[in-house]
PDB file of N, CA and C in Angstrom:
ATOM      1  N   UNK A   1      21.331  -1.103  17.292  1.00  0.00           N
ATOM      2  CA  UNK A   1      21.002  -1.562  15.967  1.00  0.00           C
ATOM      3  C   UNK A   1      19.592  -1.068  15.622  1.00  0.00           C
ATOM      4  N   UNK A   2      19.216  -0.419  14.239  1.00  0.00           N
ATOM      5  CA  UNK A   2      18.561  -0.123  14.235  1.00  0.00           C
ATOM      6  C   UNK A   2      17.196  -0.935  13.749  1.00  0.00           C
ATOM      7  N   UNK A   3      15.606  -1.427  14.203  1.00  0.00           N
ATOM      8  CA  UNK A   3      14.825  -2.166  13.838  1.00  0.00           C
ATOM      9  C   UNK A   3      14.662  -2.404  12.266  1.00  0.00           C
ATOM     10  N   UNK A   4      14.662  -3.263  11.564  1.00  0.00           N
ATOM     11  CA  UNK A   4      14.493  -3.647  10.339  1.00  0.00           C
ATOM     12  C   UNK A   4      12.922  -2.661   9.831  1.00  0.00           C
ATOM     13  N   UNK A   5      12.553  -2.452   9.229  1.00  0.00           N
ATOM     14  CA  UNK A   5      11.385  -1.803   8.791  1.00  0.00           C
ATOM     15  C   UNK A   5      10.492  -2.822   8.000  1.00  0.00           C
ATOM     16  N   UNK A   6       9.204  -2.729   8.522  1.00  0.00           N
ATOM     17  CA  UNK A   6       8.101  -4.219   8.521  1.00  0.00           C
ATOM     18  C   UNK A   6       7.484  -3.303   6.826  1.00  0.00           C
ATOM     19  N   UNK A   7       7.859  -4.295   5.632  1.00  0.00           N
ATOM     20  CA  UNK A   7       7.813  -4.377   4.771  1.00  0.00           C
ATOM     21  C   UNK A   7       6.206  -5.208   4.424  1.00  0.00           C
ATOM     22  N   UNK A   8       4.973  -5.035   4.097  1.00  0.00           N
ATOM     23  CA  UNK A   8       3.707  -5.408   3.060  1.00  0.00           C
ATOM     24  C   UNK A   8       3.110  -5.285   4.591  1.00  0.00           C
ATOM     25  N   UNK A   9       3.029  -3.998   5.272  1.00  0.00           N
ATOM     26  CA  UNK A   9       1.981  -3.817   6.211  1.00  0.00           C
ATOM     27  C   UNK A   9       1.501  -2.530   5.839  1.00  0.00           C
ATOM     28  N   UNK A  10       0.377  -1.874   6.253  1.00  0.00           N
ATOM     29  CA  UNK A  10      -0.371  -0.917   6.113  1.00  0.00           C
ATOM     30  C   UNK A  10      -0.301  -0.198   6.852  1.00  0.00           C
ATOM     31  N   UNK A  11       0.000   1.383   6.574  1.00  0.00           N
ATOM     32  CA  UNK A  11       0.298   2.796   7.534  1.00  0.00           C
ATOM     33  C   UNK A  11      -0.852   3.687   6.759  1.00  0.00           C
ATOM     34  N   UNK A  12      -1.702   4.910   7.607  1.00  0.00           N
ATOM     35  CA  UNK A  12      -2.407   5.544   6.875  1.00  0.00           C
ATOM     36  C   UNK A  12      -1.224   6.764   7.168  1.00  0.00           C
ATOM     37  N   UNK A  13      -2.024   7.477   6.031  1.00  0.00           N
ATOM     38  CA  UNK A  13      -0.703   8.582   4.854  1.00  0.00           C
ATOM     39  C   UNK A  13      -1.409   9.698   5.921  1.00  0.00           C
ATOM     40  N   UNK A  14      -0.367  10.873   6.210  1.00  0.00           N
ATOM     41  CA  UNK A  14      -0.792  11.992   7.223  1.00  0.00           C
ATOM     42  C   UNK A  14      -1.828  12.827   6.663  1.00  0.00           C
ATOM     43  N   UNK A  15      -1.253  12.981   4.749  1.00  0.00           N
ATOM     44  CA  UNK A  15      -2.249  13.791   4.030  1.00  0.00           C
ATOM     45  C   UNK A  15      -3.042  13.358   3.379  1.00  0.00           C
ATOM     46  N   UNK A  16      -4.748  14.495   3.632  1.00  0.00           N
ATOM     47  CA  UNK A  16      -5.353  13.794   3.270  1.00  0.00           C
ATOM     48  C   UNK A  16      -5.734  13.920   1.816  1.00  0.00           C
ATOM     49  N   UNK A  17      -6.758  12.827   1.376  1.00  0.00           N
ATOM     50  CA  UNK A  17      -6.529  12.713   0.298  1.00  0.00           C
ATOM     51  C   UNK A  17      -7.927  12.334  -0.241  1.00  0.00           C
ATOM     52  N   UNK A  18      -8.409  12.564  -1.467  1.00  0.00           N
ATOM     53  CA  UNK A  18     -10.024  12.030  -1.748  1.00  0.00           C
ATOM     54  C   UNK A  18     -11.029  13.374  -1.830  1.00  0.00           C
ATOM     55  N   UNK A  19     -12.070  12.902  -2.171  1.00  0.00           N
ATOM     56  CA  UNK A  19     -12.351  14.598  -2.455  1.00  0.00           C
ATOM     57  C   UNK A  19     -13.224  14.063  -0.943  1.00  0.00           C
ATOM     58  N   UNK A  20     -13.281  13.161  -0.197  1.00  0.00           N
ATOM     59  CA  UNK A  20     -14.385  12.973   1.110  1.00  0.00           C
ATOM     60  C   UNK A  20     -13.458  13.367   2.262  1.00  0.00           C
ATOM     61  N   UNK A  21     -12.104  13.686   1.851  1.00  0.00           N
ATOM     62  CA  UNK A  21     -11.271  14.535   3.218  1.00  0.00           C
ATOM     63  C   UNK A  21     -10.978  13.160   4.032  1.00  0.00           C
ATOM     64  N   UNK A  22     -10.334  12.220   3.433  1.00  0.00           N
ATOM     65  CA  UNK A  22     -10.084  11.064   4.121  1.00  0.00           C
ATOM     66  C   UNK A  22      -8.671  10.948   4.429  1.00  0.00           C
ATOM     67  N   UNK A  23      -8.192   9.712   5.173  1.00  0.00           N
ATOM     68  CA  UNK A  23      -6.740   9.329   5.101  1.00  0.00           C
ATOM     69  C   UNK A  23      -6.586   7.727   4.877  1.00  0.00           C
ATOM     70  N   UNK A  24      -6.436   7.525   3.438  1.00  0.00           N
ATOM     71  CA  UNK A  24      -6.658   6.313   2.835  1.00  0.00           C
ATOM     72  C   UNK A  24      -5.347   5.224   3.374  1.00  0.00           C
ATOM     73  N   UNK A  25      -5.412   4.009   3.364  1.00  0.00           N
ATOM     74  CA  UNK A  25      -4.741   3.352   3.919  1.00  0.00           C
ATOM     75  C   UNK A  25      -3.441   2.719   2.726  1.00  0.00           C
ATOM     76  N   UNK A  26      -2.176   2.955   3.271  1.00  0.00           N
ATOM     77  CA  UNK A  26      -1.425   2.505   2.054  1.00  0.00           C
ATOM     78  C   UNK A  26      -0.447   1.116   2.142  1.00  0.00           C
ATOM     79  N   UNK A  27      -0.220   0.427   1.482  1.00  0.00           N
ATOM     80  CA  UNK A  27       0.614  -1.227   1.519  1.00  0.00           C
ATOM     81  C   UNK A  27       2.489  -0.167   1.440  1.00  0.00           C
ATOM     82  N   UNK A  28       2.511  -0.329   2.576  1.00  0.00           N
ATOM     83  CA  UNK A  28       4.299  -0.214   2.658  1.00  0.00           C
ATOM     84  C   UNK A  28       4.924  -1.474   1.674  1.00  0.00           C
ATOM     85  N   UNK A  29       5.800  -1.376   0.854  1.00  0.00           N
ATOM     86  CA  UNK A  29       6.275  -2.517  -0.100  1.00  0.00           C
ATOM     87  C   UNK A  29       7.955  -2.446  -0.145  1.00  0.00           C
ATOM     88  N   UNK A  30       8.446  -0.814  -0.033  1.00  0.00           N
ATOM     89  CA  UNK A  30       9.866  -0.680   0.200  1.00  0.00           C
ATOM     90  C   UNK A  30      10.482   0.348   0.942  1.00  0.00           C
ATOM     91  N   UNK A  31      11.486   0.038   1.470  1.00  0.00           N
ATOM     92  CA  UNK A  31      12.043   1.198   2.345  1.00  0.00           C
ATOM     93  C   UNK A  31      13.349   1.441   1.700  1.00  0.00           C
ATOM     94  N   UNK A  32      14.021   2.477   1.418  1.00  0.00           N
ATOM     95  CA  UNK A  32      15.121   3.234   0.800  1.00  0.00           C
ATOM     96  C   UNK A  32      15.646   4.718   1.379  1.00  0.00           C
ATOM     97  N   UNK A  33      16.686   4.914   2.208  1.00  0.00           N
ATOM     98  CA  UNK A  33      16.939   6.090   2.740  1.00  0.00           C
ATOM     99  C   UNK A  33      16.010   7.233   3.474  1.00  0.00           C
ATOM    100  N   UNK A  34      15.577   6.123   4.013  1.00  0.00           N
ATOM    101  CA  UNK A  34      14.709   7.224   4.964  1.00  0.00           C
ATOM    102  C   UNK A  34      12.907   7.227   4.003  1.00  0.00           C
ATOM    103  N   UNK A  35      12.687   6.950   3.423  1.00  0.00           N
ATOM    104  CA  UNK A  35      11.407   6.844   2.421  1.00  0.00           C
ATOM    105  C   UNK A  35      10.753   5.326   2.158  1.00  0.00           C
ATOM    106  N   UNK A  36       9.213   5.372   2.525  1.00  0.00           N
ATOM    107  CA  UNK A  36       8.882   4.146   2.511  1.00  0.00           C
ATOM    108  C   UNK A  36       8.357   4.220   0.700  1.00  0.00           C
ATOM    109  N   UNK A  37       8.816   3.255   0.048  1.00  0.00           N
ATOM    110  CA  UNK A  37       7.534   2.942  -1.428  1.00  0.00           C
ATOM    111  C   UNK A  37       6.263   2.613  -0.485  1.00  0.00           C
ATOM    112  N   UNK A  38       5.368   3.084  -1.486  1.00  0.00           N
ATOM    113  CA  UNK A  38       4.024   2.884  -1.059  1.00  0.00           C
ATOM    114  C   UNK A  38       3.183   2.542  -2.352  1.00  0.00           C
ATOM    115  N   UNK A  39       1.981   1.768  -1.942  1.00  0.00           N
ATOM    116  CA  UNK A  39       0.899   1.961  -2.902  1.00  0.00           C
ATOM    117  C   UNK A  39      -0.415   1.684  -2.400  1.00  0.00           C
ATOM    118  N   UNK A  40      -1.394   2.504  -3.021  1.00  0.00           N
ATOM    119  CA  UNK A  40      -2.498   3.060  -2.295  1.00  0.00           C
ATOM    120  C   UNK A  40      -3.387   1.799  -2.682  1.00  0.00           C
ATOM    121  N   UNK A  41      -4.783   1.603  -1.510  1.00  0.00           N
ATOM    122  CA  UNK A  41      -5.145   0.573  -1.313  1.00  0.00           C
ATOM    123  C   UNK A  41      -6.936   1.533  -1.794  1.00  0.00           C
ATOM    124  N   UNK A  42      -7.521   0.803  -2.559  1.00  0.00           N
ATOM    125  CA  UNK A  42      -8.668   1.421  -3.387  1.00  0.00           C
ATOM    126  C   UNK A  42      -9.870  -0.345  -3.569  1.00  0.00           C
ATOM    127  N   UNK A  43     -10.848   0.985  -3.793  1.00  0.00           N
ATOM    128  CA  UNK A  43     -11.801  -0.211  -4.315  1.00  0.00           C
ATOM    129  C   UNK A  43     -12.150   0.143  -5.880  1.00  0.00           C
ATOM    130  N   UNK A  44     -11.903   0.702  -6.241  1.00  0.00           N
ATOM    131  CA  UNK A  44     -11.741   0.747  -7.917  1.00  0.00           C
ATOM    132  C   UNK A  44     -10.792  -0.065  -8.741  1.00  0.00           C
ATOM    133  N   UNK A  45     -11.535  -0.548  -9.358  1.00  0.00           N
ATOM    134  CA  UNK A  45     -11.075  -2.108 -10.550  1.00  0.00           C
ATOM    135  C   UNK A  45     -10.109  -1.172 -11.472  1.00  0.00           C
ATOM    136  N   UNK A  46     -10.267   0.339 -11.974  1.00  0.00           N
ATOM    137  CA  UNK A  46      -9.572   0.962 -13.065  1.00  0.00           C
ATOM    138  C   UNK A  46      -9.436   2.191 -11.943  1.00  0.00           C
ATOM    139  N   UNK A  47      -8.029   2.912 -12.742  1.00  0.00           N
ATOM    140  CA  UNK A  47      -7.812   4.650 -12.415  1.00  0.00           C
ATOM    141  C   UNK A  47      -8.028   4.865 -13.344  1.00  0.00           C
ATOM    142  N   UNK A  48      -9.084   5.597 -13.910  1.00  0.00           N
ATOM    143  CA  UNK A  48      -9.365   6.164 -15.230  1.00  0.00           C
ATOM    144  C   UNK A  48      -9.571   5.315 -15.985  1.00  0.00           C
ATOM    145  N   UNK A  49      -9.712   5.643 -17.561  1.00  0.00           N
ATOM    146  CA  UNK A  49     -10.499   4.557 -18.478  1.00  0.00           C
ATOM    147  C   UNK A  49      -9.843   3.495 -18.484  1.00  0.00           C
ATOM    148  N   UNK A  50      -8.450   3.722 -19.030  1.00  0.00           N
ATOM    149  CA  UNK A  50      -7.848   1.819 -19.292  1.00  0.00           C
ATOM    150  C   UNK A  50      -6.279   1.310 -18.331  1.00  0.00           C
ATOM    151  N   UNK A  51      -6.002   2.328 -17.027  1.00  0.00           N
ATOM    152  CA  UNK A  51      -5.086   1.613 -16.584  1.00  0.00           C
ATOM    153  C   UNK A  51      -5.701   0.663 -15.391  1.00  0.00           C
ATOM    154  N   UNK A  52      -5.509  -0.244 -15.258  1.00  0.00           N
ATOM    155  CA  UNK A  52      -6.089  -1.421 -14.309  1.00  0.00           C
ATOM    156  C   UNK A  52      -5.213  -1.314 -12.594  1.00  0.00           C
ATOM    157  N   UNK A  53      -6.237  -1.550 -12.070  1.00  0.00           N
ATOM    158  CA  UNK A  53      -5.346  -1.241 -10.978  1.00  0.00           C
ATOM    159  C   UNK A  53      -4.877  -3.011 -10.308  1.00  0.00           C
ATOM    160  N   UNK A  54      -4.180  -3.395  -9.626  1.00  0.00           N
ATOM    161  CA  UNK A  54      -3.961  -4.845  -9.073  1.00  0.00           C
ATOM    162  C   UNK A  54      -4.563  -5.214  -8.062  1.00  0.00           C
ATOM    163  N   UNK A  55      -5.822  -6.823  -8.527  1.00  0.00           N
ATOM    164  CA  UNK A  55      -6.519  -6.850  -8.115  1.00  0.00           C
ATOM    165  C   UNK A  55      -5.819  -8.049  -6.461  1.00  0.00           C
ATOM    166  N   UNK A  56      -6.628  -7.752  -5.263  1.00  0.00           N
ATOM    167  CA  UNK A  56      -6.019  -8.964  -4.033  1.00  0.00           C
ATOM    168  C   UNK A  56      -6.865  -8.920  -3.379  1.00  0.00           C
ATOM    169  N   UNK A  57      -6.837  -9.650  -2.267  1.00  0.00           N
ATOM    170  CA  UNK A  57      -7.788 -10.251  -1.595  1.00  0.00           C
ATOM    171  C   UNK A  57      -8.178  -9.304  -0.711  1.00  0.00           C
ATOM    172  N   UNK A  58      -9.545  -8.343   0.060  1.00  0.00           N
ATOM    173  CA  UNK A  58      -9.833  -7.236   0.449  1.00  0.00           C
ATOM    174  C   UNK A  58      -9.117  -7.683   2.200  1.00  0.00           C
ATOM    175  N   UNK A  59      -7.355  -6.827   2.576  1.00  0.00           N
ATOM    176  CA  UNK A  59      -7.005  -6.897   3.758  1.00  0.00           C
ATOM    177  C   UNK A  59      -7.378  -6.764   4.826  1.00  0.00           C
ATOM    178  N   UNK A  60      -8.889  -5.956   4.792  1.00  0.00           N
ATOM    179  CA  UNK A  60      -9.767  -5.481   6.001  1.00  0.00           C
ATOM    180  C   UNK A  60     -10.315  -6.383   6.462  1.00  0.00           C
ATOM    181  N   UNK A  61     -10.139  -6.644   7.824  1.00  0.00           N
ATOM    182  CA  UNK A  61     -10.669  -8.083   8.249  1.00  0.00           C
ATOM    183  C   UNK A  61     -12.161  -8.314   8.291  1.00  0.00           C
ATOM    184  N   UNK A  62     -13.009  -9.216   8.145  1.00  0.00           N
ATOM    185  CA  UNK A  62     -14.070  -8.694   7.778  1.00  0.00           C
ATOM    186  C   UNK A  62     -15.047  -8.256   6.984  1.00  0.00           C
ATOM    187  N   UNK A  63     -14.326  -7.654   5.676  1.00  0.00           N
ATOM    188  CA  UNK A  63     -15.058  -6.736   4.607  1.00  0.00           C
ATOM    189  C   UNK A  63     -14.506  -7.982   3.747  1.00  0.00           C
ATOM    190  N   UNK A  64     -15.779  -8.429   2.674  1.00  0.00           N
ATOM    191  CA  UNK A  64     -15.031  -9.168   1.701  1.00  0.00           C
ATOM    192  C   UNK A  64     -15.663  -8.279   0.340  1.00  0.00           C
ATOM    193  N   UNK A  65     -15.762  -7.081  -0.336  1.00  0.00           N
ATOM    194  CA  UNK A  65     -15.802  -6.350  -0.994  1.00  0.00           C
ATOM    195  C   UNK A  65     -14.233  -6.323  -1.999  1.00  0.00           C
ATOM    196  N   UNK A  66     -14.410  -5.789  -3.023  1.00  0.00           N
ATOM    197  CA  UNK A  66     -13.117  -5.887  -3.906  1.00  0.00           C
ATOM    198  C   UNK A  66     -12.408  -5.005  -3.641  1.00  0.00           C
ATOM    199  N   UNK A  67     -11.244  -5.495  -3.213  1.00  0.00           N
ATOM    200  CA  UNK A  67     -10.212  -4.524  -3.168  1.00  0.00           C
ATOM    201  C   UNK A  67      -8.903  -4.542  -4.600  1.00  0.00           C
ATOM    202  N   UNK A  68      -8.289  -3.105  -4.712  1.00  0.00           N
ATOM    203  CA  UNK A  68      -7.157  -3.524  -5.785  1.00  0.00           C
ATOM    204  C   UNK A  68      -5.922  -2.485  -4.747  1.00  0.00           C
ATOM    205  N   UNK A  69      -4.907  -2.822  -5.540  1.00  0.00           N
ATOM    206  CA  UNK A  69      -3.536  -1.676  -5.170  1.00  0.00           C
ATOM    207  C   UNK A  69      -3.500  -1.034  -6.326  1.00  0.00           C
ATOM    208  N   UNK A  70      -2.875   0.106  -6.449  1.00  0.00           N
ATOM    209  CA  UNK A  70      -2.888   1.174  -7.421  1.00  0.00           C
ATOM    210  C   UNK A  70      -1.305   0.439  -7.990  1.00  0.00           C
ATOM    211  N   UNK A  71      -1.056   0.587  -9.480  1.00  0.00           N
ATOM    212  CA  UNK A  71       0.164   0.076  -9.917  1.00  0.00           C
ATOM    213  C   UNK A  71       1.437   0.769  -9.900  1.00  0.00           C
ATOM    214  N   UNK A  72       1.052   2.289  -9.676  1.00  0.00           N
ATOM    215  CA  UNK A  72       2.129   2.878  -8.933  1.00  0.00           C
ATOM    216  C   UNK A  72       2.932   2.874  -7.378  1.00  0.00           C
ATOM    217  N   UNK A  73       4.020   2.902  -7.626  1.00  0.00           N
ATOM    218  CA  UNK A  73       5.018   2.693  -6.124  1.00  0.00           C
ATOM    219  C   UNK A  73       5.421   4.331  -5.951  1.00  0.00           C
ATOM    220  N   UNK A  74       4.899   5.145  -5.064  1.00  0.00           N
ATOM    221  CA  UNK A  74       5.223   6.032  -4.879  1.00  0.00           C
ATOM    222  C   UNK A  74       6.381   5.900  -3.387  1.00  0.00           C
ATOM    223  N   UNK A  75       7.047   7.376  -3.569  1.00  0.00           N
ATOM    224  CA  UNK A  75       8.360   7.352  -2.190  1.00  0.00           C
ATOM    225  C   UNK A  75       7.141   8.380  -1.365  1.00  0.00           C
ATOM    226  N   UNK A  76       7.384   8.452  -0.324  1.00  0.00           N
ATOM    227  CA  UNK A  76       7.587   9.677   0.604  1.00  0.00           C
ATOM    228  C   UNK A  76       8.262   9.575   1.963  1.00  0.00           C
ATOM    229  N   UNK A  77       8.708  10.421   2.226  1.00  0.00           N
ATOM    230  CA  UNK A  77       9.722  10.519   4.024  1.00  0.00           C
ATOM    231  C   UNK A  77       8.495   9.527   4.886  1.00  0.00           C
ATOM    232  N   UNK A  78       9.704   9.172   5.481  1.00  0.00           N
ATOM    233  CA  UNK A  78       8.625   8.101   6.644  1.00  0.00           C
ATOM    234  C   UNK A  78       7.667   8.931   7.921  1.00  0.00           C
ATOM    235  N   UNK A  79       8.525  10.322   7.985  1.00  0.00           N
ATOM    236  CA  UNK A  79       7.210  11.241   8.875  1.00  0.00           C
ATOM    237  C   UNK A  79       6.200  11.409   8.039  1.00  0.00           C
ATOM    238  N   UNK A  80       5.562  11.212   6.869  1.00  0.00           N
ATOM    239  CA  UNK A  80       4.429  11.563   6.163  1.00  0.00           C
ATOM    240  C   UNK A  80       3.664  10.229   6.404  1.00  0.00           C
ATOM    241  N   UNK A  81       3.946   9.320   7.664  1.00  0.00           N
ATOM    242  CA  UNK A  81       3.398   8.410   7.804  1.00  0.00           C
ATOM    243  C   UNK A  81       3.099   7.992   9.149  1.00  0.00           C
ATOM    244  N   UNK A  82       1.569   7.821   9.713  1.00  0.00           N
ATOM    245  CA  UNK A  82       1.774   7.112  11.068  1.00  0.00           C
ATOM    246  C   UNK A  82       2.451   6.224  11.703  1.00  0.00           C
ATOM    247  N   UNK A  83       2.966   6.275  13.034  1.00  0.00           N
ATOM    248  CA  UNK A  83       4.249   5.682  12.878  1.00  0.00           C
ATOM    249  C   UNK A  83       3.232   3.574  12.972  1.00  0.00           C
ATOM    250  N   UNK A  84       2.341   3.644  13.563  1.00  0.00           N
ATOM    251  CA  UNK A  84       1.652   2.532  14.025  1.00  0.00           C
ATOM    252  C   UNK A  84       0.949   1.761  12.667  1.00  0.00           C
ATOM    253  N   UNK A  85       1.237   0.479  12.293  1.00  0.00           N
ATOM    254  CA  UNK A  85       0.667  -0.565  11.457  1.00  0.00           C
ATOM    255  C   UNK A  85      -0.904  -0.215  11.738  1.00  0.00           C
ATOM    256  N   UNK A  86      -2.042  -0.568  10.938  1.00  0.00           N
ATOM    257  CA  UNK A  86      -2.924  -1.105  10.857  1.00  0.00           C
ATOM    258  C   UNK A  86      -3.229  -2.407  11.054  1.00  0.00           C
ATOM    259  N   UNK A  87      -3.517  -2.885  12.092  1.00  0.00           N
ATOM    260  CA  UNK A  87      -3.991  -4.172  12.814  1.00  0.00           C
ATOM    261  C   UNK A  87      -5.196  -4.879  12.421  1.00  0.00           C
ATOM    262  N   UNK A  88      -5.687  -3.932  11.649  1.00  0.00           N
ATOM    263  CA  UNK A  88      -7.057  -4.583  11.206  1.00  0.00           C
ATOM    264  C   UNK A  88      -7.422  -4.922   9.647  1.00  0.00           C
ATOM    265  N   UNK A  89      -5.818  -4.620   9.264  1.00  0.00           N
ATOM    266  CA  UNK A  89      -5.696  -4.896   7.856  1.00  0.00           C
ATOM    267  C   UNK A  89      -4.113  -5.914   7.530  1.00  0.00           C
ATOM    268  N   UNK A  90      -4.597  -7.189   7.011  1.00  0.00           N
ATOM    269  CA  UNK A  90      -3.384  -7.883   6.791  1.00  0.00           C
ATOM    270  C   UNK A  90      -3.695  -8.257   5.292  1.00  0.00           C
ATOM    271  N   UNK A  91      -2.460  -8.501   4.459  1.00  0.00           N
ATOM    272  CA  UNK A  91      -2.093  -8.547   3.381  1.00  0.00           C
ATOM    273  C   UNK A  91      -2.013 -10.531   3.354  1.00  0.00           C
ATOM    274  N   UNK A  92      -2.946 -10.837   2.180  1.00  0.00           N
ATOM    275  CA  UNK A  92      -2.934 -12.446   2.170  1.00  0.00           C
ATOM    276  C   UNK A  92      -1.387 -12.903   1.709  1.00  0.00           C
ATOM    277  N   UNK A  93      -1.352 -13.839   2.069  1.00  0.00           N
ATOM    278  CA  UNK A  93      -0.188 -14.447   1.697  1.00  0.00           C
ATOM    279  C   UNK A  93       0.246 -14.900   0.082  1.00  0.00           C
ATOM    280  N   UNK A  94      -0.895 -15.122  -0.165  1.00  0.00           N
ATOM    281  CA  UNK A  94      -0.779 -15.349  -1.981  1.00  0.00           C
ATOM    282  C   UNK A  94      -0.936 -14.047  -2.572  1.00  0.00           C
ATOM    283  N   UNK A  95      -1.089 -12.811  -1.719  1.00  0.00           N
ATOM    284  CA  UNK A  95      -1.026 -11.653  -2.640  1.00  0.00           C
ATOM    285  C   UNK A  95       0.493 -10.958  -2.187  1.00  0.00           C
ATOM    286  N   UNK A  96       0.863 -11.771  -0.810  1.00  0.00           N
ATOM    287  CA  UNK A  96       2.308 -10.922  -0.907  1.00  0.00           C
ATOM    288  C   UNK A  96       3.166 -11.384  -1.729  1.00  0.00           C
ATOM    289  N   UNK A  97       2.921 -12.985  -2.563  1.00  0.00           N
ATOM    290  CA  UNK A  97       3.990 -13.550  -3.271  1.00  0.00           C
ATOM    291  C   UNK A  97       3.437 -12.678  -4.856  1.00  0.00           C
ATOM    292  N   UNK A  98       2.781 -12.241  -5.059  1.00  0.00           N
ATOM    293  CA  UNK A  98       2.689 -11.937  -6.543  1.00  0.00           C
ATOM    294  C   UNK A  98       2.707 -10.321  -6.522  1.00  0.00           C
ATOM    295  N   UNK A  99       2.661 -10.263  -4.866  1.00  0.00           N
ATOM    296  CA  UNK A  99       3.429  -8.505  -5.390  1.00  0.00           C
ATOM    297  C   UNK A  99       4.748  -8.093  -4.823  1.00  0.00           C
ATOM    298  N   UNK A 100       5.275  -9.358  -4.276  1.00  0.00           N
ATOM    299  CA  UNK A 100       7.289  -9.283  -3.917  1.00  0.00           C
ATOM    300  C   UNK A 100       7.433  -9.226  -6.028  1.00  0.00           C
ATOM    301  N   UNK A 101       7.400  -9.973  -6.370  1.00  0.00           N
ATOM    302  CA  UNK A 101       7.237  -9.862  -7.846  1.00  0.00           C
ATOM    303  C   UNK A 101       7.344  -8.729  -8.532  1.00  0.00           C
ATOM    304  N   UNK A 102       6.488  -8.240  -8.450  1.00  0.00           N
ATOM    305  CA  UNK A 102       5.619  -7.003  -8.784  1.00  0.00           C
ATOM    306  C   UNK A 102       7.082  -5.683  -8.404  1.00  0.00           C
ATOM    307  N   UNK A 103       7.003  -5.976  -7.089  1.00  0.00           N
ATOM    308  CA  UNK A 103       8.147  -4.851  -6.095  1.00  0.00           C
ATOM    309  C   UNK A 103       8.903  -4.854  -7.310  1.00  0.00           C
ATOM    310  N   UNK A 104       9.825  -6.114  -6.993  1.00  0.00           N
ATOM    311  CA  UNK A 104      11.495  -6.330  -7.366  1.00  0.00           C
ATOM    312  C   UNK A 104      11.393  -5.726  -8.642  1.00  0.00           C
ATOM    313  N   UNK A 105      10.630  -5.468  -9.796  1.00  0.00           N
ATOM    314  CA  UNK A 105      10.273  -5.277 -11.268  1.00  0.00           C
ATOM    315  C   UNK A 105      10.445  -3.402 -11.045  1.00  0.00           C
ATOM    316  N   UNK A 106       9.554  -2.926 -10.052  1.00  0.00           N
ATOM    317  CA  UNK A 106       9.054  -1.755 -10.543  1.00  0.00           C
ATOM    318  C   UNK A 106       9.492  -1.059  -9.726  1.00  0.00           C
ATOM    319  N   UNK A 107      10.339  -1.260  -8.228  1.00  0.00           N
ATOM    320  CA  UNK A 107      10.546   0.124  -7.521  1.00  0.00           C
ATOM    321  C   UNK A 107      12.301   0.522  -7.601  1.00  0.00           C
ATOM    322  N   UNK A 108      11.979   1.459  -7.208  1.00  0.00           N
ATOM    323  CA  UNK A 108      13.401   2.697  -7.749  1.00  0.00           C
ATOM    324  C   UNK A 108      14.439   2.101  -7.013  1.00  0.00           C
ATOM    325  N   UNK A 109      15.357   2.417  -8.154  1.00  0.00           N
ATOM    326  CA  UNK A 109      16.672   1.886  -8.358  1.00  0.00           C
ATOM    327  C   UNK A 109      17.969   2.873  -7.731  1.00  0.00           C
TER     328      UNK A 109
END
């Protein structure tokens, strides 16, 4: 049987990304045929002038700085992803209930 796939944990993305040559950390939210939804984990309040990004509690244990999720749910193949969680980043519990929400609304059908 194959393991269920751990849904509102954090994998960093293989490619990098940022103009600082980083590998930013992303909130796994759905899994669909082989492809996790993702959305990228930022400290910017806006992407550009007026789309807002979603604001939650900063997952890095430790850091209490503002964190948001980007409002896009992007796919990619699950090899474009480390296979190992981030341990040092957990998702609050009052932010996983207002972005199961969020999911069920906006990812692909």
């Amino acid at each position: 049987m194959k393991k269920e796939k751990e849904i509102f944990t954090f994998h960093r993305f293989r490619k990098k990304q940022g103009g600082e040559n980083k590998r930013h950390p992303k909130l796994i939210v759905d899994y669909q045929n082989g492809e996790y939804g993702h959305m990228g984990l930022t400290e910017k309040k806006n992407k550009g002038k007026h789309h807002r990004n979603i604001p939650i509690k900063n997952p890095k244990q430790g850091d209490n700085s503002p964190s948001y999720l980007r409002r896009k749910i992007e796919y990619d193949s699950e090899d474009k992803f480390y296979n190992n969680s981030l341990s040092n980043y957990k998702l609050d519990n009052e932010d996983k209930l207002k972005l199961s929400e969020y999911v069920k609304k906006h990812k692909r059908r």
